[in-house]
Protein backbone atom coordinates (compact mmCIF):
# COMPACT_ATOMS: atom_id res chain seq x y z
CA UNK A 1 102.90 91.51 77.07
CA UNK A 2 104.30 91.56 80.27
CA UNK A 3 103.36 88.05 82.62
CA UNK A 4 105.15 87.94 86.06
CA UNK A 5 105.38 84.11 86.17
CA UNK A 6 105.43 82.92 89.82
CA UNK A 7 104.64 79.96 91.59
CA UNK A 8 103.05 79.88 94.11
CA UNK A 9 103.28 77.77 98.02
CA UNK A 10 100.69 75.08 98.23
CA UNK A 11 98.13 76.29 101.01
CA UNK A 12 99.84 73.57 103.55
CA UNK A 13 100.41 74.10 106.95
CA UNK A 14 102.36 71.62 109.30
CA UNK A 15 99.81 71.48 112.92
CA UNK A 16 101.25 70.91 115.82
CA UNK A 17 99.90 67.15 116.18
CA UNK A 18 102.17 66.37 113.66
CA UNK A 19 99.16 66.62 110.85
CA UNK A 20 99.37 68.48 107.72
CA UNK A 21 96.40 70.48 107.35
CA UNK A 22 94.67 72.73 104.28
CA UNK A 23 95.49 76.32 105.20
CA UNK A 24 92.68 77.94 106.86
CA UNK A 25 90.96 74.70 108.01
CA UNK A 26 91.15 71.62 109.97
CA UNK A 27 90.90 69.36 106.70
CA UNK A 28 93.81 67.32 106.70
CA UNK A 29 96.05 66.69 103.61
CA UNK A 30 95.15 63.55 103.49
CA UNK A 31 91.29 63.55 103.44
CA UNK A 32 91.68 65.54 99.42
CA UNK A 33 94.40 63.10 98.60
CA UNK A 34 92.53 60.37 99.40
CA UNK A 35 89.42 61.49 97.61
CA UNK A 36 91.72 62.85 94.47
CA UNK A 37 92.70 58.79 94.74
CA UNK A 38 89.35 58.05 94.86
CA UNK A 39 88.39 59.25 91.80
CA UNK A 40 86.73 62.29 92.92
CA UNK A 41 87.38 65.25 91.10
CA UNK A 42 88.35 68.47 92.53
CA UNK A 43 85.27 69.91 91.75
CA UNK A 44 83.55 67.39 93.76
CA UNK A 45 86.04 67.70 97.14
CA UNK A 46 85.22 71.55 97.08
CA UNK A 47 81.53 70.74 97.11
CA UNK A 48 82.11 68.12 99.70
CA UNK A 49 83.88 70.36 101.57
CA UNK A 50 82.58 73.48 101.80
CA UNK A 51 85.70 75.65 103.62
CA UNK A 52 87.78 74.46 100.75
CA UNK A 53 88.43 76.64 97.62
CA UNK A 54 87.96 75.33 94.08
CA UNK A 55 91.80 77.01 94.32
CA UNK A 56 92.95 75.25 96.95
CA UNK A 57 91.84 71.93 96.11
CA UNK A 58 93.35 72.06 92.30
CA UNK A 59 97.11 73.49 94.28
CA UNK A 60 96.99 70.71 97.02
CA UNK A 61 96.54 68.03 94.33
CA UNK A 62 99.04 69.70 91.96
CA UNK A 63 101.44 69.51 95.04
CA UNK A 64 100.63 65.83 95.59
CA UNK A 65 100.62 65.03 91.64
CA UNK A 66 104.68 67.00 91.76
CA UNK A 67 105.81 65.41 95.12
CA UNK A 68 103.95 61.66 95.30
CA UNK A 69 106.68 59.99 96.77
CA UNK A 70 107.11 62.35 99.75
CA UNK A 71 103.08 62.43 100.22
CA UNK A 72 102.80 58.32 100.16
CA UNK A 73 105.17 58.36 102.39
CA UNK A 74 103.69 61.08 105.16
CA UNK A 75 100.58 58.75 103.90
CA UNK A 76 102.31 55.64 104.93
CA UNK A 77 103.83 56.82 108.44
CA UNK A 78 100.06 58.59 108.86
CA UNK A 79 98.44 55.21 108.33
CA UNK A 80 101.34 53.00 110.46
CA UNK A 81 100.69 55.33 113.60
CA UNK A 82 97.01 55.14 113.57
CA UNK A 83 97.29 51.35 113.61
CA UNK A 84 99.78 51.80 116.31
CA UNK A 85 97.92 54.07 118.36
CA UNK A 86 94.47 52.16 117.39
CA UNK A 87 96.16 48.35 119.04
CA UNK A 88 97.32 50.63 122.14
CA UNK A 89 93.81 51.61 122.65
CA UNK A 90 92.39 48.74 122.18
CA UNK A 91 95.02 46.69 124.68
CA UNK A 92 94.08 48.87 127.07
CA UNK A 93 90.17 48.68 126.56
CA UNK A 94 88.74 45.35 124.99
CA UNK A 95 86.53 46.45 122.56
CA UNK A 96 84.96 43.27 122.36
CA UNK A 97 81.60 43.28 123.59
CA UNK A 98 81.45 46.78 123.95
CA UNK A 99 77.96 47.66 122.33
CA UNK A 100 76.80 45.09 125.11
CA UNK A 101 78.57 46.96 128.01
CA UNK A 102 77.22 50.43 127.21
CA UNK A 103 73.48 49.24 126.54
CA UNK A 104 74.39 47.42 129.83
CA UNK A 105 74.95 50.86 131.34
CA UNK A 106 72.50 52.72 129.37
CA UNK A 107 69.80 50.47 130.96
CA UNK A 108 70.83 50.93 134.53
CA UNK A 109 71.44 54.27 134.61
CA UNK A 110 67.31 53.99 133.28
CA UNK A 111 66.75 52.35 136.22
């Protein structure tokens, strides 16, 4: 029996906003780790989303399951500059009382 044993790349791509997405789609890596985390099964992240193959879901958690401590870290520095980029927005624009400013608006503009 003849079996050409080869591994294959995990269907990752590196965007250009810095985000590394499943091949073919906008899904970021994170969103399957974080379900696989979860307790979701890959099964269940195919079905929940529907541009990702049973395939691809089982290689991008058998790439996080053979390279955790690279992942939590992208995971980490993912997390630490959406805080970061969440308490520059929010310097800029209070957000407090901001359901009552846009009602506010919502009702004059009804005016």
């Amino acid at each position: 029996m003849n079996l050409r044993v080869q591994a294959d790349p995990p269907p990752l791509y590196d965007a250009n906003d810095r985000v590394v997405r499943i091949s073919g789609t906008r899904i970021p890596l994170e969103r399957v780790v974080r379900a696989f985390l979860a307790g979701s099964t890959p099964e269940q992240i195919a079905q929940d989303y529907d541009v990702l193959s049973i395939e691809d879901v089982y290689a991008v958690v058998n790439y996080y399951l053979h390279h955790r401590p690279e992942v939590d870290a992208y995971l980490a520095e993912a997390e630490h500059d959406a805080a970061r980029i969440r308490d520059e927005i929010e310097e800029r624009h209070d957000p407090a009382g901001i359901r009552a400013r846009l009602l506010a608006r919502r009702s004059a503009k009804a005016e």
